[in-house]
Protein backbone atom coordinates (compact mmCIF):
# COMPACT_ATOMS: atom_id res chain seq x y z
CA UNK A 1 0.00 0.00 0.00
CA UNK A 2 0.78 3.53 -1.08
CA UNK A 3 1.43 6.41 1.80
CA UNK A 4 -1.83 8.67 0.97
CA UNK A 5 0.29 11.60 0.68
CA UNK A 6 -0.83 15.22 -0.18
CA UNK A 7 0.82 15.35 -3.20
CA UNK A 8 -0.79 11.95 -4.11
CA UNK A 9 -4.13 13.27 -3.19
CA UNK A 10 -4.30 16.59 -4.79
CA UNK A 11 -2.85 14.93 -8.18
CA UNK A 12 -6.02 12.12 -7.74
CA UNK A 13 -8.12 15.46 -7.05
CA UNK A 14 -7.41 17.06 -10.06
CA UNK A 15 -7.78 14.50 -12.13
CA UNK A 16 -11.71 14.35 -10.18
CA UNK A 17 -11.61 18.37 -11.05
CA UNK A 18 -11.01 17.50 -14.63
CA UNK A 19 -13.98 14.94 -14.86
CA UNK A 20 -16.26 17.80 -12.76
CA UNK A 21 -15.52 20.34 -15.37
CA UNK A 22 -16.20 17.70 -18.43
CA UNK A 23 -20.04 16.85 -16.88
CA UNK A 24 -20.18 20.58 -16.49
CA UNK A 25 -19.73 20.92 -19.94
CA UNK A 26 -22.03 18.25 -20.98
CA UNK A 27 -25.21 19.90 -18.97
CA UNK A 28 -24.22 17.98 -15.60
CA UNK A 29 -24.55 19.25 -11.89
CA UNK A 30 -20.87 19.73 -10.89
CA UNK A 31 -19.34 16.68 -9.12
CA UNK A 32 -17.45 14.17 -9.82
CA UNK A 33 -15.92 11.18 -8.14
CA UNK A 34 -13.20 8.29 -8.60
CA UNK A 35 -12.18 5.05 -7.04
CA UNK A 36 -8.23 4.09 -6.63
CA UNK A 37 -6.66 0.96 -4.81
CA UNK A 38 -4.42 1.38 -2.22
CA UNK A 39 -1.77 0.57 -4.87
CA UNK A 40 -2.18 3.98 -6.39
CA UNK A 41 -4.21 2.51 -9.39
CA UNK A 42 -7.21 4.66 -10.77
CA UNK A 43 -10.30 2.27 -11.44
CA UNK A 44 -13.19 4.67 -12.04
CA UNK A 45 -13.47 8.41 -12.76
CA UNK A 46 -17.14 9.43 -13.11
CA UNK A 47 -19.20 12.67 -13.40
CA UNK A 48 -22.88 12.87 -11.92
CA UNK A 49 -25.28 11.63 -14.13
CA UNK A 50 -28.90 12.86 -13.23
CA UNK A 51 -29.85 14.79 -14.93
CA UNK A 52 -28.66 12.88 -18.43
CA UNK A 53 -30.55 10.12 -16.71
CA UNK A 54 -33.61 11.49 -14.54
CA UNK A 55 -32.19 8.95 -12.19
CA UNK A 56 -31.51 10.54 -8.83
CA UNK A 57 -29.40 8.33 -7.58
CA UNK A 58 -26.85 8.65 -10.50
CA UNK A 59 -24.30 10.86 -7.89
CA UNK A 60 -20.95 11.28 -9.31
CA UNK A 61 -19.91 8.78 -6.00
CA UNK A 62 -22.52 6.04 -6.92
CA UNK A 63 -21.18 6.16 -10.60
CA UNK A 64 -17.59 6.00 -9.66
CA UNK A 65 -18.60 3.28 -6.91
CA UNK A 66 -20.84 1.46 -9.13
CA UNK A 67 -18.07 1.05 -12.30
CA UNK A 68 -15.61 -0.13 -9.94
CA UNK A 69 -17.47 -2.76 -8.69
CA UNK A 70 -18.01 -3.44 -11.96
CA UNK A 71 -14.87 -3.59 -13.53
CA UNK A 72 -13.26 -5.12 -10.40
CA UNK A 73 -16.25 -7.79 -10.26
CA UNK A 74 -16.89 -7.75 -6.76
CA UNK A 75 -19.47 -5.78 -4.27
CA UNK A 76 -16.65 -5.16 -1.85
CA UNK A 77 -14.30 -2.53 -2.19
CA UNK A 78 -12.43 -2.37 1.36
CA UNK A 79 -8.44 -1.59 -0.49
CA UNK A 80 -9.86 1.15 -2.72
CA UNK A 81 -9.73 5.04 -1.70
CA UNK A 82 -12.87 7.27 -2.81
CA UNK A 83 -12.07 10.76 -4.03
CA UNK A 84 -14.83 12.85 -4.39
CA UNK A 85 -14.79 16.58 -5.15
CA UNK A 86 -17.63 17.70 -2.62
CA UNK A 87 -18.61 16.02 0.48
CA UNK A 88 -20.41 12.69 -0.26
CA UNK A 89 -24.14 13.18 0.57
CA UNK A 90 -25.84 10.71 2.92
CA UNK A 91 -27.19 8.26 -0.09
CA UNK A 92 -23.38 8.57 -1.55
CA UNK A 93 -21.53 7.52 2.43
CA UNK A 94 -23.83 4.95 2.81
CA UNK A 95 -23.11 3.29 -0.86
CA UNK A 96 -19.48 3.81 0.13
CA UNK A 97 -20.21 2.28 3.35
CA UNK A 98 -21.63 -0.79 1.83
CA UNK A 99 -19.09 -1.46 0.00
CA UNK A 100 -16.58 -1.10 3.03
CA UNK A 101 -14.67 1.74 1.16
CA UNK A 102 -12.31 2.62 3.87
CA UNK A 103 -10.88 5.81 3.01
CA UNK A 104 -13.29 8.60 1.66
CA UNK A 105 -11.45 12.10 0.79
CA UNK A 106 -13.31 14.95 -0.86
CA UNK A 107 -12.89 18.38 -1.86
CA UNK A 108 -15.45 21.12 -0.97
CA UNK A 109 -17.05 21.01 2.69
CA UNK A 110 -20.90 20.34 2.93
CA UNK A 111 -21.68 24.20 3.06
CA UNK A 112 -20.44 24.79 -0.22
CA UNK A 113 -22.21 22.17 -1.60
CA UNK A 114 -25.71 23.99 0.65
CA UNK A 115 -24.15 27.83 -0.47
CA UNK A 116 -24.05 26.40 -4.20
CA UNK A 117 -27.57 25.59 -4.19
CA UNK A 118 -27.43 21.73 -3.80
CA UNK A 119 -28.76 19.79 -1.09
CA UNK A 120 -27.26 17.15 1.56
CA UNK A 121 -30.21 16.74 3.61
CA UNK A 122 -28.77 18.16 6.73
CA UNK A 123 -26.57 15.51 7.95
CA UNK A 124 -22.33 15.56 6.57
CA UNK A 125 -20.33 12.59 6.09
CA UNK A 126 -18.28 13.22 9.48
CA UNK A 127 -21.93 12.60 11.27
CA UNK A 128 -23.13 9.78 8.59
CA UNK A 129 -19.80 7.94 9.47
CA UNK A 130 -19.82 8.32 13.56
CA UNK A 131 -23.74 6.55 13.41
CA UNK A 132 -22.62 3.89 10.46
CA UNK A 133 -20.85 0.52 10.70
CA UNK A 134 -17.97 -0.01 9.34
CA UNK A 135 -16.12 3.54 10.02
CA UNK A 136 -14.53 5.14 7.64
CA UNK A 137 -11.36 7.49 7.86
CA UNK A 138 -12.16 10.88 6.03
CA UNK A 139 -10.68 13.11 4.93
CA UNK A 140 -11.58 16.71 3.27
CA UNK A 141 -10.39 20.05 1.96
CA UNK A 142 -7.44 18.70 -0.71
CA UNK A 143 -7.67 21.23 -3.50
CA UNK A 144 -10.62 22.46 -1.55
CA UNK A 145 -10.86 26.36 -2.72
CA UNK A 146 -10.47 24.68 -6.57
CA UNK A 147 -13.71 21.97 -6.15
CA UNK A 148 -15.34 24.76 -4.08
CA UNK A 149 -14.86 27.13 -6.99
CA UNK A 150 -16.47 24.27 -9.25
CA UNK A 151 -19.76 24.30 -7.27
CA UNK A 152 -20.15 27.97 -6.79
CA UNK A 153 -19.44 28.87 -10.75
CA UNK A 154 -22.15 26.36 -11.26
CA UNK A 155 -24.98 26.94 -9.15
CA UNK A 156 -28.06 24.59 -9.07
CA UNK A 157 -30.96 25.99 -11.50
């Protein structure tokens, strides 16, 4: 396993920046999310996808979470490191938390994600994670002024 450095985590950050600002551009709320193993390897790097979709559930996380399962073939994804550029909503921890991610890192705090416009139903990943089994260690604020900056130049409608 890999040392989850700063470096390493802003360069996994950008590259979730890079996939926010390419669903932006294709009509997207502004998130994105991506799954690595501890090895350093990138799995999944997905954008949100509701409103391509009408599916609510289709959260950048869930995407990201969903393809790696996928592509990995298992349900269970307890050596794999979830980057996310905003604080995972309650619906996105708990899929993490199902699939015993362990790590969970994101960008932008919860009251950006409220001062954009976008919802989290009251209740932060930090407070999702101290009632939920497994735990999870999390960690936010890497490149946090640049995903912040993502949410508030694209307000919700």
């Amino acid at each position: 396993m890999i040392e989850l450095t700063e470096d390493l985590l802003n360069h996994w950050m950008s590259a979730v920046l890079a996939k926010g600002w390419e669903g932006v551009r294709a009509g997207q709320s502004p998130f994105a999310a991506a799954v690595y193993t501890r090895q350093g390897e990138p799995i999944s790097c997905e954008f949100n996808h509701v409103r391509r979709t009408s599916h609510p559930s289709r959260h950048a996380e869930v995407c990201a979470i969903d393809r790696a399962c996928e592509l990995l073939q298992r349900t269970t994804l307890r050596d794999c490191v979830l980057i996310s550029s905003a604080e995972p909503c309650p619906m996105c921890a708990a899929t993490a938390g199902m699939t015993r991610i362990p790590w969970i890192v994101f960008g932008a705090p919860a009251s950006v994600i409220e001062q954009a416009g976008y919802g989290t139903l009251g209740i932060d990943c930090h407070a999702f994670f101290a009632a939920a089994k497994p735990n999870a260690v999390i960690r936010g604020g890497i490149l946090a002024d640049q995903c912040s900056q993502l949410l508030l130049q694209n307000p919700k409608q």
